[in-house]
Structure formats: C-alpha cells, structure tokens
Protein backbone atom coordinates (compact mmCIF):
# COMPACT_ATOMS: atom_id res chain seq x y z
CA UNK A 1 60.11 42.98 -6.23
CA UNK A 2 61.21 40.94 -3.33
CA UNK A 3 60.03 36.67 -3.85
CA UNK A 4 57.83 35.08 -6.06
CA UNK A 5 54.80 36.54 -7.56
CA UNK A 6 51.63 34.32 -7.53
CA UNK A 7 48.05 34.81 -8.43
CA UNK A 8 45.80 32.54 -5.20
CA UNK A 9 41.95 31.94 -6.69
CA UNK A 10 39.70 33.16 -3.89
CA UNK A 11 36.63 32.29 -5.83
CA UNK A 12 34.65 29.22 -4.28
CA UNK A 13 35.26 27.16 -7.51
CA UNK A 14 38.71 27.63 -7.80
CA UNK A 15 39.79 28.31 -4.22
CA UNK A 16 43.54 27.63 -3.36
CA UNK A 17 44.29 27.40 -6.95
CA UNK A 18 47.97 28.97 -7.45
CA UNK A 19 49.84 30.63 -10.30
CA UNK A 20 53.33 31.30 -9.89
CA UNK A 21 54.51 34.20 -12.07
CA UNK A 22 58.24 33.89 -13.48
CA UNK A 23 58.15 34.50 -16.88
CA UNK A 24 57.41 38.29 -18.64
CA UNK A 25 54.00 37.98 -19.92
CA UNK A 26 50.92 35.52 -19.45
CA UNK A 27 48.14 35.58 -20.61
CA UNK A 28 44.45 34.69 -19.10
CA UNK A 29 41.27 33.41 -20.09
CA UNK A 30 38.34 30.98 -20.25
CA UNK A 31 40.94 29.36 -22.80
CA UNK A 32 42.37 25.98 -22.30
CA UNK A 33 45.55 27.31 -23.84
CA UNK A 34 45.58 30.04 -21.66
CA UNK A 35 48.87 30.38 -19.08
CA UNK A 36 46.52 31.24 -16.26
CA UNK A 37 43.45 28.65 -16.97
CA UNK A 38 40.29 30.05 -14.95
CA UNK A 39 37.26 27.72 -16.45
CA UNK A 40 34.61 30.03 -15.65
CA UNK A 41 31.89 30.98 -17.98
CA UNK A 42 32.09 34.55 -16.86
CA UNK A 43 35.43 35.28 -18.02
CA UNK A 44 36.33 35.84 -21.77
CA UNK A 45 38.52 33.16 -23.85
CA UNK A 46 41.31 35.87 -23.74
CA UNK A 47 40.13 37.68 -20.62
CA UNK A 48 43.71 39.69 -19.86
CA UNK A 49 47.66 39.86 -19.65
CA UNK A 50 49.56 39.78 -16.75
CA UNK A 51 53.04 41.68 -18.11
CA UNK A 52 56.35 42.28 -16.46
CA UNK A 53 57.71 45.83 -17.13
CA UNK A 54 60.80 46.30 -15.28
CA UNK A 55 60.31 45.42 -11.22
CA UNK A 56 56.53 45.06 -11.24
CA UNK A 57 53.84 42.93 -12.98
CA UNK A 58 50.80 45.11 -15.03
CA UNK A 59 47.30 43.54 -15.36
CA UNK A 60 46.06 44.14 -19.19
CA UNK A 61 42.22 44.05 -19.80
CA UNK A 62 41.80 42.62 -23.08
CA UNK A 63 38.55 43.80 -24.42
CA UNK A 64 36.95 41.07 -22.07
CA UNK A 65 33.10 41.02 -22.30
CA UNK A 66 32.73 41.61 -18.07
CA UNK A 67 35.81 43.55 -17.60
CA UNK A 68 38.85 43.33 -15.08
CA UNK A 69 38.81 45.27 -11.14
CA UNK A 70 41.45 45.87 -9.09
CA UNK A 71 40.25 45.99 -5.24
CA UNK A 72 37.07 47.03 -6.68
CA UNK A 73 37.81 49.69 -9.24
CA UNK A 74 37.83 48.87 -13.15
CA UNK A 75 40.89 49.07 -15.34
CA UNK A 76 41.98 48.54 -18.51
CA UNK A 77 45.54 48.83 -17.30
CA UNK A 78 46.68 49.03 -13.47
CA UNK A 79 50.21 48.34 -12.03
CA UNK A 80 49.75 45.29 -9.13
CA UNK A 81 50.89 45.65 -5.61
CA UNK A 82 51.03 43.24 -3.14
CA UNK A 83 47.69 42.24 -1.69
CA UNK A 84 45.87 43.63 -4.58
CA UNK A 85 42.21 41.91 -5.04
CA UNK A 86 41.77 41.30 -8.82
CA UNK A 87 38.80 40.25 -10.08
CA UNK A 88 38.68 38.65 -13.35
CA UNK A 89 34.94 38.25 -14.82
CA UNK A 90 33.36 36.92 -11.77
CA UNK A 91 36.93 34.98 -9.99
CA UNK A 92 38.89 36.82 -7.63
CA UNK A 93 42.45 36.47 -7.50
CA UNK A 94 45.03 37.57 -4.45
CA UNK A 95 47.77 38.75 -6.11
CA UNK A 96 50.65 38.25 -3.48
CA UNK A 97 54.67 39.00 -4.26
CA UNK A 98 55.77 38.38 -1.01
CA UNK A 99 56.52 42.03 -0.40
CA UNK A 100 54.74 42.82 3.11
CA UNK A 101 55.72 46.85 2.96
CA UNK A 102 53.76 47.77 -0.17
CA UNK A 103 50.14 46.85 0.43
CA UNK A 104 47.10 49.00 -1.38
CA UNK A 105 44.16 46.98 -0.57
CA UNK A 106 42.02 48.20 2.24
CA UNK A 107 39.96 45.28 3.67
CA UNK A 108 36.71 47.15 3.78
CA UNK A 109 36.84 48.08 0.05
CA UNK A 110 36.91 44.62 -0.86
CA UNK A 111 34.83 42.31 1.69
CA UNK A 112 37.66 39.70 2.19
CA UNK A 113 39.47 39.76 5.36
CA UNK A 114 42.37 37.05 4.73
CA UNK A 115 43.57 37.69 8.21
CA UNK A 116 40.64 35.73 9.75
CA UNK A 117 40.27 33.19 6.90
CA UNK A 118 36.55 34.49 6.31
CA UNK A 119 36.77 33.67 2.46
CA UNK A 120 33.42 33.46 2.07
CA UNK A 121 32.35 37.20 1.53
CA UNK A 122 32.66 38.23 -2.15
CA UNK A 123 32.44 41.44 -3.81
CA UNK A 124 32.32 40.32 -7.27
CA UNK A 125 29.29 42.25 -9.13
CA UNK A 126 26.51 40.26 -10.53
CA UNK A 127 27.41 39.57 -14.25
CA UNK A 128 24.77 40.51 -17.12
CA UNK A 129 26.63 38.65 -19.48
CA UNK A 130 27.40 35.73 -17.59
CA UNK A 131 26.65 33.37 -20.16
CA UNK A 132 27.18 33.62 -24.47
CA UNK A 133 23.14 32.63 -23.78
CA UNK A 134 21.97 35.14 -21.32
CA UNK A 135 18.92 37.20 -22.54
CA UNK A 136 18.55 40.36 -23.34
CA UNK A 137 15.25 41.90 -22.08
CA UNK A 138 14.66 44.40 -24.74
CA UNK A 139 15.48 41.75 -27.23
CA UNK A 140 12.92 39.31 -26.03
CA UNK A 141 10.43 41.86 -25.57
CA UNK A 142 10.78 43.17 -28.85
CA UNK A 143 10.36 39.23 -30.16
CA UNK A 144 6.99 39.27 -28.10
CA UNK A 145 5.65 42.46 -29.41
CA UNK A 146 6.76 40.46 -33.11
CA UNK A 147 5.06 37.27 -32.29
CA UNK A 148 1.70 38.75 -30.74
CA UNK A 149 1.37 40.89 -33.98
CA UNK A 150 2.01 38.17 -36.11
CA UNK A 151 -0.77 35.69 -34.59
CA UNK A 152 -2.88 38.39 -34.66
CA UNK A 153 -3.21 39.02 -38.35
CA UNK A 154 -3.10 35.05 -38.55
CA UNK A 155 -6.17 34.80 -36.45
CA UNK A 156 -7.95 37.79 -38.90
CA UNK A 157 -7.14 36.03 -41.93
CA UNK A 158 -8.01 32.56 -39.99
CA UNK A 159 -11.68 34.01 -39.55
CA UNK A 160 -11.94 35.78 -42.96
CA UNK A 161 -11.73 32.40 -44.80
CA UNK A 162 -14.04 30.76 -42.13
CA UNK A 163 -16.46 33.50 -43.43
CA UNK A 164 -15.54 32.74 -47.26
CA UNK A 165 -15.83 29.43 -47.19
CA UNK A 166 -19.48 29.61 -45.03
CA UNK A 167 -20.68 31.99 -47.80
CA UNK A 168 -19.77 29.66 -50.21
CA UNK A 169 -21.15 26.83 -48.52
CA UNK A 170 -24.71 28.53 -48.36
CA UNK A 171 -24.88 29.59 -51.76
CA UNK A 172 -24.27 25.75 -52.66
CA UNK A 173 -26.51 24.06 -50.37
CA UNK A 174 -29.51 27.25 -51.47
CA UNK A 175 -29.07 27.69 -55.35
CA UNK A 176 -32.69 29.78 -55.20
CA UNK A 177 -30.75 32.32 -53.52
CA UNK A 178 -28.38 32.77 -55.62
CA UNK A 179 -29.44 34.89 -58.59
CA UNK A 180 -30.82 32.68 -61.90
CA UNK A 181 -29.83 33.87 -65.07
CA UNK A 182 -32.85 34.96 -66.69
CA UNK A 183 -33.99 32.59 -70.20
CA UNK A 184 -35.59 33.80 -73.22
CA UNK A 185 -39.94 33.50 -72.97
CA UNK A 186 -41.26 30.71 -74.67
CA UNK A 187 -43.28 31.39 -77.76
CA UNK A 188 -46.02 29.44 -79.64
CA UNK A 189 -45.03 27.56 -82.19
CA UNK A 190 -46.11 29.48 -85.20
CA UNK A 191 -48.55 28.21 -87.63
CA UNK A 192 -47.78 28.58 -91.27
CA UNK A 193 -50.68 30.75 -93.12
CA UNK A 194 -53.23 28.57 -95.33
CA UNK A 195 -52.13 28.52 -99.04
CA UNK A 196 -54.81 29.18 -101.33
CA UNK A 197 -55.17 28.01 -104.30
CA UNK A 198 -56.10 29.82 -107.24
CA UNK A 199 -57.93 27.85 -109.95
C-alpha cells in the first residue's frame, strides 16, 4: 500500500474532517473514546474497526444498530481500496491510500463525483433508527389500541355509578316509593270480663 491511508468525512457535518491511519487497528463510533470520533446520532457508540492485515486495511461492522456500506453495498467485513465510499450510519467517509491504480468505486453507484467537487449529492439511506428515541409504529399503535380500550371501560363504569348514585338519590328524596315494612294491626284494648260476685 503505497502513502498514507486516511479516512476524509464527506458528510455535511463533518466535511473535510481527516483521519490518518498508521497504526493496526482503530476503532469507530459515536464514542468520545473512539480513535475515529464521528458525533453523529446515527452511528453506534462502537460503530466498527478499521484493521490492518498485512498490506491493506479491513472495515469491521460491529453489530452497529444502522449497519456499515461500502460504495453502497452492506458488509460486515470488506477489504478497502482506494476511493472506496464507506458509509458509517448515516456519514460517508472517502477512504483514500494514495494508490491511484487500484480504484473500485464507480461514480454512478455512489452519487459523489469528487472530480467536480459536487459534494453535495448523498446516497446515504434514510435511517429508521436514527435516534435511541425514534418510534416504532406498531408499538405506538398497539399503545393506542391499549389506551382507547382502557377509557372505554372507564367511561362504562363512569356512567354505571352516575346511574347508582341517581337511584339512590331518588329512593332518598321519595321514601313512599320505596317499599314500607309492613307493622302489626292495631287491636282494641281488651276489656277484662265483669267479676261476679257470689253471695
């Protein structure tokens, strides 16, 4: 591998940002401790490895939540050439080593013509998970269905003790509708029997 490796952000945020590669192994992430620091919410804390196995470096995917592409296709593990788009998340990356006869990017595969300095095209793929709180649409709708059953059965029970409480009200306010509980008749007092007298 002829001159220096280096990583160029293409990405608007991070646009002429350089990492020179010397060393065997790097890591990359979201990460502050990261060797290759990209602060973008759609890349993972430890998004991938950039390895040195014999003459050439190796992009690792490490389990990242919106995956690694090289010029477009996804890896898990892919050997870099010179020119090669990477995209990392949602950054792109030129990785350039300086050797002009090896070159496997194809300008219409990626958008990004670097010979006219139109940077401004990107083929990074919208993101689902671009954020730890994007939604999930079956989720929420799921937590609808929840919620709309739940206020319903709140709104029966609501109306069934309305109804209680205006029977009992009624019955209060109207005690000769309510059933009396029956007393005994009354009954003449009983005279006692004259006593007569026997001489």
């Amino acid at each position: 591998m002829a001159g220096c490796p280096r990583l160029i952000a293409l990405s608007e945020q991070l646009r002429g940002k350089t990492f020179d590669l010397t060393k065997d192994f790097y890591t990359c992430g979201r990460a502050s401790n990261r060797d290759v620091y990209l602060n973008d919410p759609t890349i993972s804390s430890h998004h991938c490895d950039f390895i040195l196995r014999g003459n050439s470096y190796f992009i690792c995917d490490r389990n990242s939540t919106n995956g690694t592409r090289v010029n477009n296709v996804p890896v898990v593990e892919q050997e870099l050439q010179n020119s090669d788009i990477l995209q990392v998340g949602g950054v792109e990356l030129l990785f350039d080593c300086d050797d002009k006869s090896v070159t496997t990017v194809i300008r219409t595969q990626t958008g990004i013509n670097l010979g006219q300095g139109d940077l401004d095209v990107s083929t990074v793929t919208r993101m689902k998970n671009f954020s730890p709180f994007a939604k999930d649409e079956k989720k929420e709708k799921q937590s609808q269905k929840f919620v709309l059953i739940v206020v319903s059965l709140l709104v029966v029970l609501i109306l069934a003790l309305l109804g209680w409480l205006i029977y009992i009200v009624k019955n209060a306010q109207n005690p000769s509708s309510s059933p009396q509980p029956e007393r005994p008749a009354a009954t003449a007092p009983v005279k006692p029997a004259p006593v007569k007298h026997v001489k």
